[in-house]
Each structure stands twice: as C-alpha cells, then as structure tokens.
Protein backbone atom coordinates (compact mmCIF):
# COMPACT_ATOMS: atom_id res chain seq x y z
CA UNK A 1 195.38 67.59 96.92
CA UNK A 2 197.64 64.11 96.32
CA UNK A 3 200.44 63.61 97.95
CA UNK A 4 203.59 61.18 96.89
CA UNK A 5 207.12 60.04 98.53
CA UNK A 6 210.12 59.08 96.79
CA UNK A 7 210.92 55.15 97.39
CA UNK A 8 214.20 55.50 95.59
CA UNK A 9 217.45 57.07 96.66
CA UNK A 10 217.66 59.99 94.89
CA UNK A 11 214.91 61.03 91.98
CA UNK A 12 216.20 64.22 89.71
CA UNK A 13 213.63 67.00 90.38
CA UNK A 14 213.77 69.08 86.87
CA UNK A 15 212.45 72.58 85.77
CA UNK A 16 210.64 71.25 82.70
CA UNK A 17 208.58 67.92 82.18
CA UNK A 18 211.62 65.98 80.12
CA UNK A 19 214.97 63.68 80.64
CA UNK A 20 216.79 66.19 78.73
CA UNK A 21 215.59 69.40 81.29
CA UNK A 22 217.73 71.12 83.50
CA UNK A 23 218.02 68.94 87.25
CA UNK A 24 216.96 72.21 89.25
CA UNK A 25 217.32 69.83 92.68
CA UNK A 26 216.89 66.03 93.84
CA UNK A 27 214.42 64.49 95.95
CA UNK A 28 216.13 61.87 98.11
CA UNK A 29 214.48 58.79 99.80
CA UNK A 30 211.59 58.89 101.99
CA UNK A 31 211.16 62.96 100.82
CA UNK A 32 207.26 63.36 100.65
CA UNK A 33 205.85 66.03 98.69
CA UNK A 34 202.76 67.39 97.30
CA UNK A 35 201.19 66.85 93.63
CA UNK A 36 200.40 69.70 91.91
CA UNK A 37 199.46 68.40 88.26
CA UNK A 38 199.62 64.90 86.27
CA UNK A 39 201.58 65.07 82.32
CA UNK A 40 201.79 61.79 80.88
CA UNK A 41 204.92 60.68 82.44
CA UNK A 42 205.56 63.25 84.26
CA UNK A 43 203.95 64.70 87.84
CA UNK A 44 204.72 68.42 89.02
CA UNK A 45 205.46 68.48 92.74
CA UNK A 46 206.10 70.76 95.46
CA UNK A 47 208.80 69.60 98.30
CA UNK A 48 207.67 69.27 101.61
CA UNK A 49 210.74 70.25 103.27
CA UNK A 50 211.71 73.39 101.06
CA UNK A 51 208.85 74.04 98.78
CA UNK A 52 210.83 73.79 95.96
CA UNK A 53 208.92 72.87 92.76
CA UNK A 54 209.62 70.70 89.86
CA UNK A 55 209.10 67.84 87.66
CA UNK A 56 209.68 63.84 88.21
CA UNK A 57 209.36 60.77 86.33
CA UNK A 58 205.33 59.03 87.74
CA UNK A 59 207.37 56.05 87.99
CA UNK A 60 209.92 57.38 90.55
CA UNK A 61 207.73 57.75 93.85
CA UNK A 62 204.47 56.07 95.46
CA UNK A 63 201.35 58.02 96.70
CA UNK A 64 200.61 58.82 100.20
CA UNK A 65 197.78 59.39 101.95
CA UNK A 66 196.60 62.99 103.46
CA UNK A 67 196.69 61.89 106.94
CA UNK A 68 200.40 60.01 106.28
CA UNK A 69 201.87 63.21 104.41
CA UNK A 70 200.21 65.34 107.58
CA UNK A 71 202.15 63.37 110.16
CA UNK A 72 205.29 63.80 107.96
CA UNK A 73 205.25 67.40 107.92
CA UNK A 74 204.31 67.61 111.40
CA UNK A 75 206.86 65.05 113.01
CA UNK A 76 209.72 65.05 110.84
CA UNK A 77 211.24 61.38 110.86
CA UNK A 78 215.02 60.76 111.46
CA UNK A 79 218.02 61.43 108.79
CA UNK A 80 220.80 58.97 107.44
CA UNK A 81 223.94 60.93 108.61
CA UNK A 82 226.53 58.58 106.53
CA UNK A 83 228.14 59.27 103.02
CA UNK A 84 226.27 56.26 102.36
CA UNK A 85 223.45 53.93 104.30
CA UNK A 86 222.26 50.25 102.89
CA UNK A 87 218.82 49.77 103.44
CA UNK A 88 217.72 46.09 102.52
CA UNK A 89 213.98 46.25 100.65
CA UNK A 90 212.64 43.48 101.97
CA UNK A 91 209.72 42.80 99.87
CA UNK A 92 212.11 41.92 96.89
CA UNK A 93 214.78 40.88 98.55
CA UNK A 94 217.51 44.00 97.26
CA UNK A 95 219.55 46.48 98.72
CA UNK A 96 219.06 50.51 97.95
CA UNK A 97 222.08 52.99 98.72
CA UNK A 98 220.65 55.64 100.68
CA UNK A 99 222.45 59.22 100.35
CA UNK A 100 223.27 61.51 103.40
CA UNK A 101 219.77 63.07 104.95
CA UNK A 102 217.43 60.79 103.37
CA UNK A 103 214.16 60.47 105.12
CA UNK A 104 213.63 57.25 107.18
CA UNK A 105 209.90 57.85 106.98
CA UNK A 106 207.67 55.94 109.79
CA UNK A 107 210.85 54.49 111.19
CA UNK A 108 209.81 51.18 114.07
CA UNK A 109 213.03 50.37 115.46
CA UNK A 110 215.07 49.99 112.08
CA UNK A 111 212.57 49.09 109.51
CA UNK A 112 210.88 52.33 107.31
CA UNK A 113 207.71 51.47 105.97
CA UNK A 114 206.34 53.40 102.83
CA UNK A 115 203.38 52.45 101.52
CA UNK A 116 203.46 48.46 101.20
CA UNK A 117 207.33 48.25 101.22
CA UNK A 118 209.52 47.93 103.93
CA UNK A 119 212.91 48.88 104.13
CA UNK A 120 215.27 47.47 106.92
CA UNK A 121 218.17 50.10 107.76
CA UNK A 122 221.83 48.58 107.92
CA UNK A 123 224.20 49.88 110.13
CA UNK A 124 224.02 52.94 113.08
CA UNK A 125 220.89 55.49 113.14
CA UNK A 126 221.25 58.90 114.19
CA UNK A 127 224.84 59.01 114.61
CA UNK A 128 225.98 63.11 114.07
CA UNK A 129 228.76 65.61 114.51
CA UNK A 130 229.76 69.54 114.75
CA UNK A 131 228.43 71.43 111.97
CA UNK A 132 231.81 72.12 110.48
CA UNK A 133 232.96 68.14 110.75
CA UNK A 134 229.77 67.67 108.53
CA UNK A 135 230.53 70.10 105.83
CA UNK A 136 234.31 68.40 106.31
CA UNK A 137 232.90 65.39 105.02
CA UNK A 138 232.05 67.05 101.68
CA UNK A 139 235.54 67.80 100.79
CA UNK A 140 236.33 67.06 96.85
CA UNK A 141 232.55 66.33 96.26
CA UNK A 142 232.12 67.40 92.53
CA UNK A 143 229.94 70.05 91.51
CA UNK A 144 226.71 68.81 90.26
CA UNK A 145 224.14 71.78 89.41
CA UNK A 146 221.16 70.66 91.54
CA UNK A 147 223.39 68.01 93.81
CA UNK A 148 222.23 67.28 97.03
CA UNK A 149 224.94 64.36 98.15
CA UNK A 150 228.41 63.64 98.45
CA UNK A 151 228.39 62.04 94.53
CA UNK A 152 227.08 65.43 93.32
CA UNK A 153 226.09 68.99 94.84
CA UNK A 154 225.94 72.65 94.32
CA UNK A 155 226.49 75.79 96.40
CA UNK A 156 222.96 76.02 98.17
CA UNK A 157 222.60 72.35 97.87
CA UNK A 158 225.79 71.54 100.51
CA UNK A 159 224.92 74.68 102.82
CA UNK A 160 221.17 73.03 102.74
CA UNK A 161 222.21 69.53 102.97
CA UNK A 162 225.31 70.25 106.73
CA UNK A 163 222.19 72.66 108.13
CA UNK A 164 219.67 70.44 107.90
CA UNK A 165 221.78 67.47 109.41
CA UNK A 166 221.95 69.63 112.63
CA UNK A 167 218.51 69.90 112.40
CA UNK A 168 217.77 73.42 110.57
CA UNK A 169 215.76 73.66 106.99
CA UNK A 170 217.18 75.90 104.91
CA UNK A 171 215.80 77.06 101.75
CA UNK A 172 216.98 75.71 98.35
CA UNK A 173 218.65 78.74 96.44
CA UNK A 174 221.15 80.94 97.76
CA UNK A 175 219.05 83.90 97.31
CA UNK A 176 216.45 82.31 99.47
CA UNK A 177 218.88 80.87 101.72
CA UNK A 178 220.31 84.60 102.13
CA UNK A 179 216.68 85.73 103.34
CA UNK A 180 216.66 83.89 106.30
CA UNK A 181 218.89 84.42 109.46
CA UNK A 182 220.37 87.25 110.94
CA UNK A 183 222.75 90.16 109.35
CA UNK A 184 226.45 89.88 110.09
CA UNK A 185 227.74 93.37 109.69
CA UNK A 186 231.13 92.28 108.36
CA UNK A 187 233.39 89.65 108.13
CA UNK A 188 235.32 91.08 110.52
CA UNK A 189 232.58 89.83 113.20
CA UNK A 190 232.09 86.59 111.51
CA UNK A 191 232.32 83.30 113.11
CA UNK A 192 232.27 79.81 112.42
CA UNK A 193 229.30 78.41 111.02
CA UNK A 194 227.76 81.37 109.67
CA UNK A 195 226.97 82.26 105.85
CA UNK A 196 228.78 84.03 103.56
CA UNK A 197 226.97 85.14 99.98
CA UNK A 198 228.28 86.39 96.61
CA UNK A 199 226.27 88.18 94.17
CA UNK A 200 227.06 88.91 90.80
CA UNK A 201 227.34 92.11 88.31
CA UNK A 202 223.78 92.66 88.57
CA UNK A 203 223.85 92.39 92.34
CA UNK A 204 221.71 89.17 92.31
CA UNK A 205 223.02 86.51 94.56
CA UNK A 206 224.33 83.44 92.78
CA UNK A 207 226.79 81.85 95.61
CA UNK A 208 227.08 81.06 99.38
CA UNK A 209 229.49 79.37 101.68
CA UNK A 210 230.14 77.79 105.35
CA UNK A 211 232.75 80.45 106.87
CA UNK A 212 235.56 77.93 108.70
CA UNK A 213 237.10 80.96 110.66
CA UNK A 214 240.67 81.79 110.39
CA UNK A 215 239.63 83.54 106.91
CA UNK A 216 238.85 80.28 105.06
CA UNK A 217 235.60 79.24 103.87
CA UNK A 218 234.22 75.95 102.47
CA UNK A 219 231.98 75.76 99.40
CA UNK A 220 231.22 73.97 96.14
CA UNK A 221 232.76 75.44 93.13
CA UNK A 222 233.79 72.73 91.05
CA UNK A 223 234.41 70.56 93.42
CA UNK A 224 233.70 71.40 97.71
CA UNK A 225 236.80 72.58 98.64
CA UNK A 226 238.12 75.45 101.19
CA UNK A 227 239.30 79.07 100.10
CA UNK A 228 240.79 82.12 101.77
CA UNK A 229 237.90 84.49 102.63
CA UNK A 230 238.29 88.66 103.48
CA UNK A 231 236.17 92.08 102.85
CA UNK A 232 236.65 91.59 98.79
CA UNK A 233 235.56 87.58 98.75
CA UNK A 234 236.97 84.62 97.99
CA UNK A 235 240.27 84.04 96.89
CA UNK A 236 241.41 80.79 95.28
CA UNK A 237 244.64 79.62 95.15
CA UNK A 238 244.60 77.23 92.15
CA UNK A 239 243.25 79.98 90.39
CA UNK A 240 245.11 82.61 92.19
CA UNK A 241 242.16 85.03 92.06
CA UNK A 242 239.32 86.63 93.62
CA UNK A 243 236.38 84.17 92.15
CA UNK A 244 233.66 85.47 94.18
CA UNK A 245 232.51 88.95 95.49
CA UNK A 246 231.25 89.01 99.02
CA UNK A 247 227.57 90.45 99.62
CA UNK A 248 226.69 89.88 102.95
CA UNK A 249 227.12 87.10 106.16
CA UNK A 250 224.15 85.86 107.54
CA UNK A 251 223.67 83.81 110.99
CA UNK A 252 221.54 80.80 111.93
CA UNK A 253 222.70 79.62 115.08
C-alpha cells in the first residue's frame, strides 16, 4: 500500500477521475490518506480520517512513508481552529491559507514538516470554544456540495467539520453520520448539541443539523444559517415553509 498527504490547503476530492466530476468532499492540508490506484493524472484515495474515497489531481499531494502515515493515524496531530491560519512555506519563501481543521502534521513547536517542506504556523495554536460557538462561526457560509470550510460547505460537511474541532470524527454523509451515536426518542428530549436528520420521500436520509435548543437549529442549506425546529422539521422563515422532514435525533456527547 502507498500512502500520500495533501501539502496544499484544500485539494477537491471528486467521484470520477476528471476536473469536470462532481467534488464529492475536500481534503484539507496535512490530511494523509491511502492510495488505492494510479490513472494518468489522477490517484484514487481513501481518507484517513473518514474513509471516504475519491479522486485527486497526482500533482496535489506528496507521498508518505508507511511508518509516517502509521504514526498519523495513531497520534492524530493538532487542528487550525481559525476561519483562516497563514502558514509561511519556508522552502520557497510563500505563504499558504490554511482552512479551519487542517492537519498540522509532525508539528515541533510551530513548524509542520511534510516530507522535505516545512511550514512555519502564524499566529495562536490550539485555541477552541463550545461546540455551538464553533458552528456560530459558520453563519452565512455558502453552500458548496462537498464544502468542508467557511468559503464553502454542505450539510454533513459543517456537522463533520464543529465535531471534529471538539475532538470527535464523524463520518462524511449524513446517512453515515446518522449511524453513529445514540437515539434521541424525540425532539421533545433534545438538547443542545445533538443531531437532527431529514430524510426524503423515499425515506433515505439526505440532511442533518446542530439542534441550538429553544427550537432552532443550525445547518447549511444555501447558505449556514439557523431555523425553527419541532416534531414536523424545519421551518424556514424566508421561505415560510417546512423545508425539511425530521427522521430522527441522534447524540454524541
């Protein structure tokens, strides 16, 4: 097995090996992952973090070794908790723009070093908040199918990207996401910080939200925003309708 890790700040992870395929999820900096087969200028991976597979450009990561992707997986290395983090390559001499939860992969005091380049962090390390204060942060994010930052994000993406900032791994999709944790039997008994998924016609799970409390819920449909949340699902204002039907709470914490 090879093993690669993105040197970039954020590489589009797509379902089919072309620019023009759908952006199924993003692989943000310092992100290792394994490589599952070679296509001209493409490589199929498999996430370390979520096991989500897809397709990235060759020239968008750098290999790693076994025994370096081991101690990855094993030791997880600190997050960037800002919108934004500057981290000064210094083998060329330029600055990258790090997105919220990148990887600062084998981190000595503020330098990462991946593979032969080193990348000198600007500004606070490890600095955090209350779960809710993070998904706060998200408000009027756009809607980016496959987003994993403030710029860009979808539904699974944001509840992925808060969780695992208070140091829980969620699965990608909201269908897997909706797997894990612990049944809430209704919203009536809901509290803040748990889960709240929406299926559609068929019953199959397409949406899930952060549930505020106090009825509201925070989410990303169009853009992240908060909604009024009962027993039917939520209700938007601007749209002064029920735009999602409630399936089930689930809790984490």
């Amino acid at each position: 097995m090879e093993y690669g890790i993105c040197n970039l700040a954020i590489v589009p992870l797509r379902a089919e090996p072309n620019d023009r395929a759908e952006m199924v999820s993003q692989i943000l900096f310092g992100e290792a992952f394994e490589i599952l087969e070679w296509k001209e200028k493409w490589v199929q991976v498999r996430t370390a973090t979520d096991n989500y597979t897809g397709w990235i450009d060759r020239l968008q990561f750098i290999m790693l070794g076994h025994l370096a992707y081991k101690n990855l997986v094993q030791s997880p290395p600190p997050l960037t908790y800002r919108a934004v983090t500057q981290a000064w390559r210094m083998t060329d001499n330029t600055v990258i723009y790090l997105p919220v939860g990148s990887s600062l992969a084998f981190l000595k005091g503020t330098t990462s070093y991946i593979g032969n380049q080193k990348f000198e962090i600007i500004g606070e390390i490890g600095e955090t908040g209350s779960l809710l204060n993070i998904a706060m942060s998200y408000i009027n994010s756009p809607y980016l199918w496959g987003g994993r930052t403030h710029f860009g994000i979808d539904c699974s993406g944001f509840t992925q990207a808060v969780f695992k900032l208070k140091g829980l791994q969620l699965k990608r999709d909201a269908w897997q996401q909706a797997e894990m944790g612990t049944t809430v039997d209704s919203v009536l008994k809901c509290k803040a910080g748990d889960l709240a998924f929406f299926d559609n016609a068929e019953g199959r799970i397409t949406h899930v939200g952060i549930i505020l409390g106090n009825g509201q819920i925070i989410h990303a449909s169009g853009k992240v925003k908060i909604d009024k949340l009962d027993t039917q699902g939520i209700f938007s204002e601007d749209l002064n309708r029920y735009t999602h039907k409630l399936k089930l709470i689930k809790r984490y914490f």
